[in-house]
PDB file of N, CA and C in Angstrom:
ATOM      1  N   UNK A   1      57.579  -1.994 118.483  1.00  0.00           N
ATOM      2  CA  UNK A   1      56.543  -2.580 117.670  1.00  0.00           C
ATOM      3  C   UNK A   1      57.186  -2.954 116.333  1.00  0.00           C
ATOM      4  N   UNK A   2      56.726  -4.203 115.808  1.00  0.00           N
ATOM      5  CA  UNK A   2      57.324  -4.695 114.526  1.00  0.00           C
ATOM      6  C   UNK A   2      56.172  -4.955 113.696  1.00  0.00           C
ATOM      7  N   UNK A   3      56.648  -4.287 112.305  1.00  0.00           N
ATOM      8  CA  UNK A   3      55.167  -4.268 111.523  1.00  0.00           C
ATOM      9  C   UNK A   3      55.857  -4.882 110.216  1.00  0.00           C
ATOM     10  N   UNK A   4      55.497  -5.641 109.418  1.00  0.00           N
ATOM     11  CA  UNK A   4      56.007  -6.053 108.031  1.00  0.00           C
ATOM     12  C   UNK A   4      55.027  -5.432 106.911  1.00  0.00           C
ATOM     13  N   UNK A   5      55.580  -5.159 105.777  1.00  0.00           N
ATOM     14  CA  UNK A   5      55.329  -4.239 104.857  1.00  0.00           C
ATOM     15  C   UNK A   5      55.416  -4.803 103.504  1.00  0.00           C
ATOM     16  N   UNK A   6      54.937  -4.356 102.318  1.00  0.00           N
ATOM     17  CA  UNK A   6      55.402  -5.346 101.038  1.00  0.00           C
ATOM     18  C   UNK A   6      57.109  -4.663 100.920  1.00  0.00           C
ATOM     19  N   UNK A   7      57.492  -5.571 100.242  1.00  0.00           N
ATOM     20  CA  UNK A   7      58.978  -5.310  99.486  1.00  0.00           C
ATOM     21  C   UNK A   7      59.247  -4.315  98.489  1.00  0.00           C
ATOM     22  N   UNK A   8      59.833  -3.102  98.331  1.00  0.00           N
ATOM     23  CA  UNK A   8      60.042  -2.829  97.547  1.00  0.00           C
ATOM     24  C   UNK A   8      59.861  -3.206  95.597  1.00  0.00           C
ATOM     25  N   UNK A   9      60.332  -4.879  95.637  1.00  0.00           N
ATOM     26  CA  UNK A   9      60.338  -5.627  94.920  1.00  0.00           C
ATOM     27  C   UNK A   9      59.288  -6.506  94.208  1.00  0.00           C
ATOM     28  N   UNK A  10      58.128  -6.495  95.485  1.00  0.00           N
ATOM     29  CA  UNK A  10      57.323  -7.127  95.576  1.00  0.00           C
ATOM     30  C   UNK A  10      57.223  -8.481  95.375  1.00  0.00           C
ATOM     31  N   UNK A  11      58.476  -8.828  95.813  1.00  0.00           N
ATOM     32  CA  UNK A  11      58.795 -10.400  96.027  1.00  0.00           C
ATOM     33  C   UNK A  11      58.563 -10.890  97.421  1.00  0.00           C
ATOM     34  N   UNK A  12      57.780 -10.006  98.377  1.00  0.00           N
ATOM     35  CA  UNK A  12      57.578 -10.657 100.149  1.00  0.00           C
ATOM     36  C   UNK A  12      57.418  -9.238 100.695  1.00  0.00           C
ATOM     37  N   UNK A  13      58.010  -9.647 101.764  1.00  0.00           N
ATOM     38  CA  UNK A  13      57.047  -8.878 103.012  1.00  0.00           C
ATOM     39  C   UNK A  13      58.718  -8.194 103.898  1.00  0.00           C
ATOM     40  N   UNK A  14      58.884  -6.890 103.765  1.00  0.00           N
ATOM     41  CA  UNK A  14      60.129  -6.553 104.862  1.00  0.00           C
ATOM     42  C   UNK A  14      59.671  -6.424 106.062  1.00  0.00           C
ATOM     43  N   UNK A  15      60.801  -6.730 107.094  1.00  0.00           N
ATOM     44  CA  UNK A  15      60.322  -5.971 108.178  1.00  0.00           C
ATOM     45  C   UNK A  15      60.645  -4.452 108.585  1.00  0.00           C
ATOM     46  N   UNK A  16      60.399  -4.008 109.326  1.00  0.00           N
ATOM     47  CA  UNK A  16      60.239  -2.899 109.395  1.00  0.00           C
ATOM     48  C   UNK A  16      60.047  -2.556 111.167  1.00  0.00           C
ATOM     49  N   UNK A  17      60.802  -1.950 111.771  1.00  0.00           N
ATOM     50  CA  UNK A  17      60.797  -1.830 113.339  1.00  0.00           C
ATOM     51  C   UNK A  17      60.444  -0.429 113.431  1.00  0.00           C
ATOM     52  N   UNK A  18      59.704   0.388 114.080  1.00  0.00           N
ATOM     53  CA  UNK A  18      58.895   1.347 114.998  1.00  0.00           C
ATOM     54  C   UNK A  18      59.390   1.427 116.414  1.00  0.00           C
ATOM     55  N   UNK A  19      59.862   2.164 116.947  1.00  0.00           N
ATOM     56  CA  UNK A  19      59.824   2.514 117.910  1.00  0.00           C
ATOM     57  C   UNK A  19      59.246   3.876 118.758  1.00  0.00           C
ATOM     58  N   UNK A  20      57.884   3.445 119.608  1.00  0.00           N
ATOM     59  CA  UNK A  20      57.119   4.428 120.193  1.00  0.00           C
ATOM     60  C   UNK A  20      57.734   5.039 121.297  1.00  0.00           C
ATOM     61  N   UNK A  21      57.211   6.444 121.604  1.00  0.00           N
ATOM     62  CA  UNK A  21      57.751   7.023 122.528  1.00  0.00           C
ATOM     63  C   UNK A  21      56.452   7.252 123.285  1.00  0.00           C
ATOM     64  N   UNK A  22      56.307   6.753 124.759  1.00  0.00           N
ATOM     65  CA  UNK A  22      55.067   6.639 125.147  1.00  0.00           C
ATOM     66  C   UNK A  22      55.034   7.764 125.971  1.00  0.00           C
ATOM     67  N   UNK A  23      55.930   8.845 126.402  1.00  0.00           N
ATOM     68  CA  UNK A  23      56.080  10.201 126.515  1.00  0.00           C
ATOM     69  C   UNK A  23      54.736  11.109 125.730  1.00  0.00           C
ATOM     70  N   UNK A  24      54.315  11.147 124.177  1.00  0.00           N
ATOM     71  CA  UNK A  24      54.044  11.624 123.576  1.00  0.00           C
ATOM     72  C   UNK A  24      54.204  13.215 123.457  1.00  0.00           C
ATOM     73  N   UNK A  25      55.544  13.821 123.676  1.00  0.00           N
ATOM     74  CA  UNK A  25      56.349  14.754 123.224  1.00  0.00           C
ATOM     75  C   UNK A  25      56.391  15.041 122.029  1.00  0.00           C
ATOM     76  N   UNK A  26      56.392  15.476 121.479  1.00  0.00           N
ATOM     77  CA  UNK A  26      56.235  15.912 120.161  1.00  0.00           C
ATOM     78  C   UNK A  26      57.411  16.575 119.910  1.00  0.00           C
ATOM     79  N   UNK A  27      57.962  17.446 120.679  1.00  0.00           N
ATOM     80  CA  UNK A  27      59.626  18.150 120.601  1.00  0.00           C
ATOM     81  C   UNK A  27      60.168  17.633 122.011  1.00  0.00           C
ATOM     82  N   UNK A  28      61.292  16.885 122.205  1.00  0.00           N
ATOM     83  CA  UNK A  28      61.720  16.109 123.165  1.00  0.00           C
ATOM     84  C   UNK A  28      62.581  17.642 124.061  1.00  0.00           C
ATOM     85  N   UNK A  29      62.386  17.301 125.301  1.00  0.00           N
ATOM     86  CA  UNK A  29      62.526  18.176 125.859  1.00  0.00           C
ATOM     87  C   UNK A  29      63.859  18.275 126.453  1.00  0.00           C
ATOM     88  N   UNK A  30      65.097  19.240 126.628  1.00  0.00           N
ATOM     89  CA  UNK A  30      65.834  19.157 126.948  1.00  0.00           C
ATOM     90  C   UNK A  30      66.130  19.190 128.729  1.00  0.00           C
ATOM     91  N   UNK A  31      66.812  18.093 129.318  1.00  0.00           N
ATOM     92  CA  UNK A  31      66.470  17.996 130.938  1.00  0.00           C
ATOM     93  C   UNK A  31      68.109  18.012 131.175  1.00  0.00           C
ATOM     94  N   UNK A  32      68.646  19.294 131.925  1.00  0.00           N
ATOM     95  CA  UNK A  32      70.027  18.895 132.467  1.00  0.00           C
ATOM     96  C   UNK A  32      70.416  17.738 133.179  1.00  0.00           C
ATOM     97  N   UNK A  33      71.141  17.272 133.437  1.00  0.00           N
ATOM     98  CA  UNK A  33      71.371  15.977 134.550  1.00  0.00           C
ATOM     99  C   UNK A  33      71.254  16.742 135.995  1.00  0.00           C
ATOM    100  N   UNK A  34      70.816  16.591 136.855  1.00  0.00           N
ATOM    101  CA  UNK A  34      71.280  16.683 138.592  1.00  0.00           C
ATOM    102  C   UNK A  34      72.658  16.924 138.732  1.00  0.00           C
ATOM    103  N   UNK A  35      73.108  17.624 139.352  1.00  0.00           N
ATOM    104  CA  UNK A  35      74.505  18.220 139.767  1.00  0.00           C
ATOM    105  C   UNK A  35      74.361  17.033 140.861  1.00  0.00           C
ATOM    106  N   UNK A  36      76.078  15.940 140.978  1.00  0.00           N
ATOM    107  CA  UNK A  36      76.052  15.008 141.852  1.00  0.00           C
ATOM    108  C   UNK A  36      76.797  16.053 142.686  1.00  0.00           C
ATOM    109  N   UNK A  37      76.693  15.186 144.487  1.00  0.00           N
ATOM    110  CA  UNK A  37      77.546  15.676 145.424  1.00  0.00           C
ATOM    111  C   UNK A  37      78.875  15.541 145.313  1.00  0.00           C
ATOM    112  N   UNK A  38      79.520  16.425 145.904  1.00  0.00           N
ATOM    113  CA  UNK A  38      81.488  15.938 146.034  1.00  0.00           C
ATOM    114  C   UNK A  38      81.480  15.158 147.029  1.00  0.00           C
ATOM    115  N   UNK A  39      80.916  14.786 147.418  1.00  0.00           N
ATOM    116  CA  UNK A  39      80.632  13.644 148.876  1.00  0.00           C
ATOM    117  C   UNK A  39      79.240  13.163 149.311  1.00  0.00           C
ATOM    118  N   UNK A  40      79.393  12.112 149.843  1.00  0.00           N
ATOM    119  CA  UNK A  40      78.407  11.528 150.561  1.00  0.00           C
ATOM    120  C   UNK A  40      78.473  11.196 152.163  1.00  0.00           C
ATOM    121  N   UNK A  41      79.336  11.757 152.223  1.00  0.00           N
ATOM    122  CA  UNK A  41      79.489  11.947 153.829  1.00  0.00           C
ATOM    123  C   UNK A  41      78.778  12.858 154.238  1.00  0.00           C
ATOM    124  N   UNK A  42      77.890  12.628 155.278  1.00  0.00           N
ATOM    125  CA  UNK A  42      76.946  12.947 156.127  1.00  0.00           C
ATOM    126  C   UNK A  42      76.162  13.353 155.014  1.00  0.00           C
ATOM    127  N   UNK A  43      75.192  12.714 154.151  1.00  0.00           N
ATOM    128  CA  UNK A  43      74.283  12.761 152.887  1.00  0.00           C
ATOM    129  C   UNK A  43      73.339  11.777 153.734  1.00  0.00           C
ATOM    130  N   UNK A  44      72.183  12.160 153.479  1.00  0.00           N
ATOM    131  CA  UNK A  44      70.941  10.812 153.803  1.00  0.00           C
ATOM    132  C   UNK A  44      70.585  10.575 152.449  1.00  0.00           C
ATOM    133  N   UNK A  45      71.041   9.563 152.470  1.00  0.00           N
ATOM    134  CA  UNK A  45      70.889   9.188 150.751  1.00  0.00           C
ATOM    135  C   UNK A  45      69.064   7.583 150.637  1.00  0.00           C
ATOM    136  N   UNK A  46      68.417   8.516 149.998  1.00  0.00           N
ATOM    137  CA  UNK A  46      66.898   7.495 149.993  1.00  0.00           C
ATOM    138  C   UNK A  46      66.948   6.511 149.020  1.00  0.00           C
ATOM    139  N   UNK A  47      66.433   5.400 149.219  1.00  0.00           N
ATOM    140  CA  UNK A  47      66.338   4.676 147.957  1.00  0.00           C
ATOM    141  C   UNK A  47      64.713   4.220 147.566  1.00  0.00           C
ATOM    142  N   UNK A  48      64.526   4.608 146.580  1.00  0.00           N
ATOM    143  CA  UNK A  48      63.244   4.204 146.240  1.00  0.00           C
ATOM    144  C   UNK A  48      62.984   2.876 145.040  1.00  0.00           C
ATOM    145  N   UNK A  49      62.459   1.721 145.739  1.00  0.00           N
ATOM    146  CA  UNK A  49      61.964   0.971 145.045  1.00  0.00           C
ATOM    147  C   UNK A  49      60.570   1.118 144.087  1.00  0.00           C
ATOM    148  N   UNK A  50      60.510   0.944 143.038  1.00  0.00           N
ATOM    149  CA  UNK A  50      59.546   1.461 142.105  1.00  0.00           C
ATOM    150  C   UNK A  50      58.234   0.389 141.972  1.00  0.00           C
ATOM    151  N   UNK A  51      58.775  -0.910 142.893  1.00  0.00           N
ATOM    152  CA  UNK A  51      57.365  -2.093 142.848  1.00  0.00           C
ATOM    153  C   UNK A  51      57.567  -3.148 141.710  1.00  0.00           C
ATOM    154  N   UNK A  52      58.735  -3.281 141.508  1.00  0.00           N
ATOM    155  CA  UNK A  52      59.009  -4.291 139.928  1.00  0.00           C
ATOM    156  C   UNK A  52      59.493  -5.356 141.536  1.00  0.00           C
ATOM    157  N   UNK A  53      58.748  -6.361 140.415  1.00  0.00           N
ATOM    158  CA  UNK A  53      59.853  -7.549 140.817  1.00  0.00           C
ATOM    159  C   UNK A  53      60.796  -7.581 141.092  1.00  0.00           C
ATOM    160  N   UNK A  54      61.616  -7.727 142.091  1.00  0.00           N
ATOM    161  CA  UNK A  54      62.734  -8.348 142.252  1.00  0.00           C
ATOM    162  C   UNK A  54      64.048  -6.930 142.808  1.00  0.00           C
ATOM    163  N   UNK A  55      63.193  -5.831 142.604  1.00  0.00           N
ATOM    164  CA  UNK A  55      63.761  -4.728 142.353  1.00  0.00           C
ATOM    165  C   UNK A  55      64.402  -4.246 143.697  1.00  0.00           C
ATOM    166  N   UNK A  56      63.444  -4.741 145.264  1.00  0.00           N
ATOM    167  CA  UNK A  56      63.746  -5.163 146.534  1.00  0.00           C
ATOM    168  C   UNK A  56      65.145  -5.397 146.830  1.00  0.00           C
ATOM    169  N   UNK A  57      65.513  -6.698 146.335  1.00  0.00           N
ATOM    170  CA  UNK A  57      66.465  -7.261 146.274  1.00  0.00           C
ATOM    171  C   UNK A  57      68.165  -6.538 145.718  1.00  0.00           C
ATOM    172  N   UNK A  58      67.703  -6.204 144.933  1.00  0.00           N
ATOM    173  CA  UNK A  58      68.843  -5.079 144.245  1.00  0.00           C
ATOM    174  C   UNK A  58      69.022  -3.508 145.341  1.00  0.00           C
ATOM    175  N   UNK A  59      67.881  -3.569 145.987  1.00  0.00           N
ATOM    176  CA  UNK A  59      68.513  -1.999 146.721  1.00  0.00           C
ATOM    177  C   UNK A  59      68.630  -3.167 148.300  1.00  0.00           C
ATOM    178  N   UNK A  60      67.936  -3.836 148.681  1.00  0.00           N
ATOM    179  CA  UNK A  60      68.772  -4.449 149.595  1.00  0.00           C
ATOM    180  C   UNK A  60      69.900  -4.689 149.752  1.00  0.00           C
ATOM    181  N   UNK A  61      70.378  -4.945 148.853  1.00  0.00           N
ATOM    182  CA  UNK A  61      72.505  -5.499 148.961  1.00  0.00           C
ATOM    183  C   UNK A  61      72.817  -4.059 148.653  1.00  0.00           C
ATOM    184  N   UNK A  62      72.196  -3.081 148.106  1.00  0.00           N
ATOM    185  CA  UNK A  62      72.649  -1.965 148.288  1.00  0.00           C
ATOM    186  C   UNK A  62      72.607  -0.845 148.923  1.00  0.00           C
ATOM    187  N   UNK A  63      71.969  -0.713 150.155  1.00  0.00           N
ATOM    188  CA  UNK A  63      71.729  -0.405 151.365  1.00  0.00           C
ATOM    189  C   UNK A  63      72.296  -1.033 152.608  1.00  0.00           C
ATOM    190  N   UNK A  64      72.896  -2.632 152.156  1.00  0.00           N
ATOM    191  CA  UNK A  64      73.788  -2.944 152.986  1.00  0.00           C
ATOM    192  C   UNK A  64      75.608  -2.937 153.071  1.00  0.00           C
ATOM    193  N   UNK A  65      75.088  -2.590 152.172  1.00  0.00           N
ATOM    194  CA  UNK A  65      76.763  -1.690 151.345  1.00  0.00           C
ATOM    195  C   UNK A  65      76.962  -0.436 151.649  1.00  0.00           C
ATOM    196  N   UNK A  66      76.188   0.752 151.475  1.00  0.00           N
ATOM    197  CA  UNK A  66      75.905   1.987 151.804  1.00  0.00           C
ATOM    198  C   UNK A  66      76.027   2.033 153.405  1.00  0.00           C
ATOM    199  N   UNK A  67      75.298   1.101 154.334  1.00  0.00           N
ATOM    200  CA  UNK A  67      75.390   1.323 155.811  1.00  0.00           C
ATOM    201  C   UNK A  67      76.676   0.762 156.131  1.00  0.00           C
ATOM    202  N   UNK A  68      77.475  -0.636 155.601  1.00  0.00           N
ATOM    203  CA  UNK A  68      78.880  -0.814 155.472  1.00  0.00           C
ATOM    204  C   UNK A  68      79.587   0.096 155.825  1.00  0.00           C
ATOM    205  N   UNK A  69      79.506   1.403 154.434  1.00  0.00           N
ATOM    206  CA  UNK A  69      80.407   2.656 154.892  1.00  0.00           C
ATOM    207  C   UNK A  69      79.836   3.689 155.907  1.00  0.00           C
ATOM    208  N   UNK A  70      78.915   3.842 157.032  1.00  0.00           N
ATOM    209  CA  UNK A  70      78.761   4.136 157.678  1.00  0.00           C
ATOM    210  C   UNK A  70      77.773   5.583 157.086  1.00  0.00           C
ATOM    211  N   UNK A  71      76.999   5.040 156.047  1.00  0.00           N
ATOM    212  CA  UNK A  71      76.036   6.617 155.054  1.00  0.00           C
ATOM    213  C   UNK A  71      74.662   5.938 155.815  1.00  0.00           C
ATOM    214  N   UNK A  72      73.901   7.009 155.755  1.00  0.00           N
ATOM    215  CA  UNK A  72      72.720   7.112 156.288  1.00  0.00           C
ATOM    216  C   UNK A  72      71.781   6.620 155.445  1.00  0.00           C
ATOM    217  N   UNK A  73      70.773   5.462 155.123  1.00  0.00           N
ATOM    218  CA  UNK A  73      69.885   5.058 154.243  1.00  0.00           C
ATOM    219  C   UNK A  73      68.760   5.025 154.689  1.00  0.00           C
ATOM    220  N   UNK A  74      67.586   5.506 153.776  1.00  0.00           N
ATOM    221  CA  UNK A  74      66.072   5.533 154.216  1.00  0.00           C
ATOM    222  C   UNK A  74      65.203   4.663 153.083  1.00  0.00           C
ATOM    223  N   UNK A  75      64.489   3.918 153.110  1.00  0.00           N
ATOM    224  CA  UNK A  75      63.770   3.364 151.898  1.00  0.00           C
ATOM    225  C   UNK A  75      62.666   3.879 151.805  1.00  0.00           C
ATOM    226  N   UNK A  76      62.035   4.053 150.629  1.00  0.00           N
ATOM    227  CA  UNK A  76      60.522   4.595 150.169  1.00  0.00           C
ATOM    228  C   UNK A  76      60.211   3.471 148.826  1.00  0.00           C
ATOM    229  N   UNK A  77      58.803   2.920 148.773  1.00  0.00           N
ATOM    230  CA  UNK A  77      58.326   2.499 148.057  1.00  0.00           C
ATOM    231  C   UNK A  77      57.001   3.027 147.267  1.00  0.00           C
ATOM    232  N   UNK A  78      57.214   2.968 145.956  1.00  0.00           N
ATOM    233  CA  UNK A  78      55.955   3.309 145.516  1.00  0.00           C
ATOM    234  C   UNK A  78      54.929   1.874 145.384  1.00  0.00           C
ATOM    235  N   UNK A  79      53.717   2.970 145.372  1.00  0.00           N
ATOM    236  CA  UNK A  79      52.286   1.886 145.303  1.00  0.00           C
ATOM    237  C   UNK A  79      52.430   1.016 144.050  1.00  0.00           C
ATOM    238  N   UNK A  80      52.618   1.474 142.799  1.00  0.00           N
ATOM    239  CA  UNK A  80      52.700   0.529 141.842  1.00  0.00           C
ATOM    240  C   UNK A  80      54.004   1.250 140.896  1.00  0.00           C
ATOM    241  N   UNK A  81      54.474   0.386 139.847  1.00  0.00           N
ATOM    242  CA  UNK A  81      55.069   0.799 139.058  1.00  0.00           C
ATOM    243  C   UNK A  81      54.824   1.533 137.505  1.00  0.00           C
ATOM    244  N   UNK A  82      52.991   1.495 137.861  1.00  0.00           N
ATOM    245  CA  UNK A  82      52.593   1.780 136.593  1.00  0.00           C
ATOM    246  C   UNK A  82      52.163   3.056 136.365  1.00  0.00           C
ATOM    247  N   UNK A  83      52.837   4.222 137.682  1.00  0.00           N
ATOM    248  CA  UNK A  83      52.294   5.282 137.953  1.00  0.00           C
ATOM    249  C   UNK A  83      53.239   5.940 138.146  1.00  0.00           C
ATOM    250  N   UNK A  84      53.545   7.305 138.138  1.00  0.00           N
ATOM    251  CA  UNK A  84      54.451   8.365 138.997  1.00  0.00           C
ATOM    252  C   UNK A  84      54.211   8.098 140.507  1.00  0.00           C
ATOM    253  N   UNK A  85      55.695   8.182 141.114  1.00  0.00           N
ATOM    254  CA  UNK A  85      55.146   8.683 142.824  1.00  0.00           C
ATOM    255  C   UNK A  85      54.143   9.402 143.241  1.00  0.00           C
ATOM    256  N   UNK A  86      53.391   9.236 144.059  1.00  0.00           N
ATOM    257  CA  UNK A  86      52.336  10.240 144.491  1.00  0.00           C
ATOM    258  C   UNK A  86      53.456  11.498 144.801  1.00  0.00           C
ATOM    259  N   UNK A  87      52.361  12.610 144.828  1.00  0.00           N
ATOM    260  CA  UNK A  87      53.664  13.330 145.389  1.00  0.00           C
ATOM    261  C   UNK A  87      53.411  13.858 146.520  1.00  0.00           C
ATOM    262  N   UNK A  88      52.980  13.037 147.037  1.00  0.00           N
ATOM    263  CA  UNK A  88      53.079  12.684 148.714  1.00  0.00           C
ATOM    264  C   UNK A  88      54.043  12.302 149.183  1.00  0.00           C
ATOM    265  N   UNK A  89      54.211  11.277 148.731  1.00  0.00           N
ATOM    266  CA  UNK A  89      55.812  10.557 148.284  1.00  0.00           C
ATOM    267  C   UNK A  89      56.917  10.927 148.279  1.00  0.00           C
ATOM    268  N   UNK A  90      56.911  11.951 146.701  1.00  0.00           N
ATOM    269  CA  UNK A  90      58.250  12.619 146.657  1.00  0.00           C
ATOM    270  C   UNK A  90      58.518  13.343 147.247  1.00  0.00           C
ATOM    271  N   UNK A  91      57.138  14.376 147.915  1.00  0.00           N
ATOM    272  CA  UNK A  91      57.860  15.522 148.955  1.00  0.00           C
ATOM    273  C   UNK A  91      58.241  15.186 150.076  1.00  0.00           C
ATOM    274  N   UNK A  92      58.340  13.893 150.525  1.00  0.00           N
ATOM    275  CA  UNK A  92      58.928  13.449 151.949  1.00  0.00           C
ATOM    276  C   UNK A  92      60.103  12.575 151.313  1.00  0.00           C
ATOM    277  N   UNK A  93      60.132  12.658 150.059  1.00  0.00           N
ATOM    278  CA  UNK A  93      61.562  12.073 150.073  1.00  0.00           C
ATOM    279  C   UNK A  93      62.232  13.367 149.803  1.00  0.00           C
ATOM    280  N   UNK A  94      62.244  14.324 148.966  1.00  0.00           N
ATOM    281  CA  UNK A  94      62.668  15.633 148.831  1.00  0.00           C
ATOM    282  C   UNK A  94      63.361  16.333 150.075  1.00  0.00           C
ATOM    283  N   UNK A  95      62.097  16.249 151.383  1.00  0.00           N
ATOM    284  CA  UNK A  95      62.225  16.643 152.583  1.00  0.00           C
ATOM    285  C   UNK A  95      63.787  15.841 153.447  1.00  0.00           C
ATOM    286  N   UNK A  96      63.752  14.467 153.260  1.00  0.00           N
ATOM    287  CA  UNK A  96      64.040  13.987 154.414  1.00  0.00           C
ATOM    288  C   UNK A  96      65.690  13.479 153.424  1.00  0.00           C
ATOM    289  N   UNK A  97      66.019  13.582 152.124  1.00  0.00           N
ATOM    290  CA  UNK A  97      67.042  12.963 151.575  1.00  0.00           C
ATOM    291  C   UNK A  97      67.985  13.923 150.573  1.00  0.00           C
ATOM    292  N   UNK A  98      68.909  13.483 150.504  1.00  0.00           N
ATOM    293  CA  UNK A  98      69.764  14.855 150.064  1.00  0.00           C
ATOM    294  C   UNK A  98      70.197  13.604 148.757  1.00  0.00           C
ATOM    295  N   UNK A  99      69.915  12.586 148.447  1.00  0.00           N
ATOM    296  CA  UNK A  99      70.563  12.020 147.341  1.00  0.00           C
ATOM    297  C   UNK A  99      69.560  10.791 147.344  1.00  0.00           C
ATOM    298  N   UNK A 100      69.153  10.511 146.102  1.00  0.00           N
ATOM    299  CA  UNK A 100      67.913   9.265 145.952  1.00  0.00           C
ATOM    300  C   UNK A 100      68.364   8.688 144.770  1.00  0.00           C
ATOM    301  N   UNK A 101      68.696   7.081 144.969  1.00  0.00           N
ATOM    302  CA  UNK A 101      68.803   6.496 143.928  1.00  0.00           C
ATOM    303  C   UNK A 101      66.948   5.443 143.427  1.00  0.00           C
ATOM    304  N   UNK A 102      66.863   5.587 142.698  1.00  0.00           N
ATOM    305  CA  UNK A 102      65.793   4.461 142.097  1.00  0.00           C
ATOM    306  C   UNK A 102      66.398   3.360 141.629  1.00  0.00           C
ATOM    307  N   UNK A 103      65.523   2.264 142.376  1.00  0.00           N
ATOM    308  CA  UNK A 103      66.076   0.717 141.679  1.00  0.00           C
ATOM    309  C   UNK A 103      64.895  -0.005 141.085  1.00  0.00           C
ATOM    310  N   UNK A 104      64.963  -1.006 140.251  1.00  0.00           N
ATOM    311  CA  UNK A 104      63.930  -1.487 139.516  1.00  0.00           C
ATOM    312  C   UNK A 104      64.606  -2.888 138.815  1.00  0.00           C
ATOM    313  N   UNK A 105      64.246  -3.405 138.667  1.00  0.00           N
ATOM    314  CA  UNK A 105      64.400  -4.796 138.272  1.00  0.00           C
ATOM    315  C   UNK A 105      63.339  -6.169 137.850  1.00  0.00           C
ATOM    316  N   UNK A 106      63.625  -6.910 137.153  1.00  0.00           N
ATOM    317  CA  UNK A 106      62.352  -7.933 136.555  1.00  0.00           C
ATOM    318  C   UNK A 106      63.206  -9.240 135.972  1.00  0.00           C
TER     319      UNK A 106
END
């Protein structure tokens, strides 16, 4: 968000940039990263498209790359992008995938 303000000087208008955190955290929370595998051999690795535009397309060439090297790929899509996975969703991707990338694109 960009908001303009008087000048110090009061000769005009500064700008002034905001950036919201639509989280609304108040103390940002500390999240380790995922421990990656030492391999992906014999991994069922899921890919979940998140419903953006175009976003299809990007795990397509990359699922045909992944089966290239002979790795196991499953796709899951969510209903919209303007939501968390149901977690209907995630627990059958949880269940059925040992490594999940998310793709998204616009």
């Amino acid at each position: 968000m960009t908001q303009w303000k008087a000048a110090g000087d009061g000769n005009g208008l500064a700008r002034q940039t905001i950036v919201l955190d639509p989280t609304s955290e108040r103390t940002p929370e500390a999240r380790p990263r995922a421990s990656r595998p030492a391999s992906l051999k014999d991994a069922r690795i899921g890919l979940l498209d998140i419903s953006k535009a175009r976003g299809d397309v990007f795990l397509d060439r990359l699922a045909e790359l992944l089966a290239g090297r002979g790795l196991r790929v499953e796709r899951f899509r969510k209903p919209t992008f303007t939501k968390v996975a149901p977690i209907d969703l995630r627990r059958e991707i949880r269940v059925r995938c040992d490594v999940v990338i998310e793709g998204l694109a616009d």
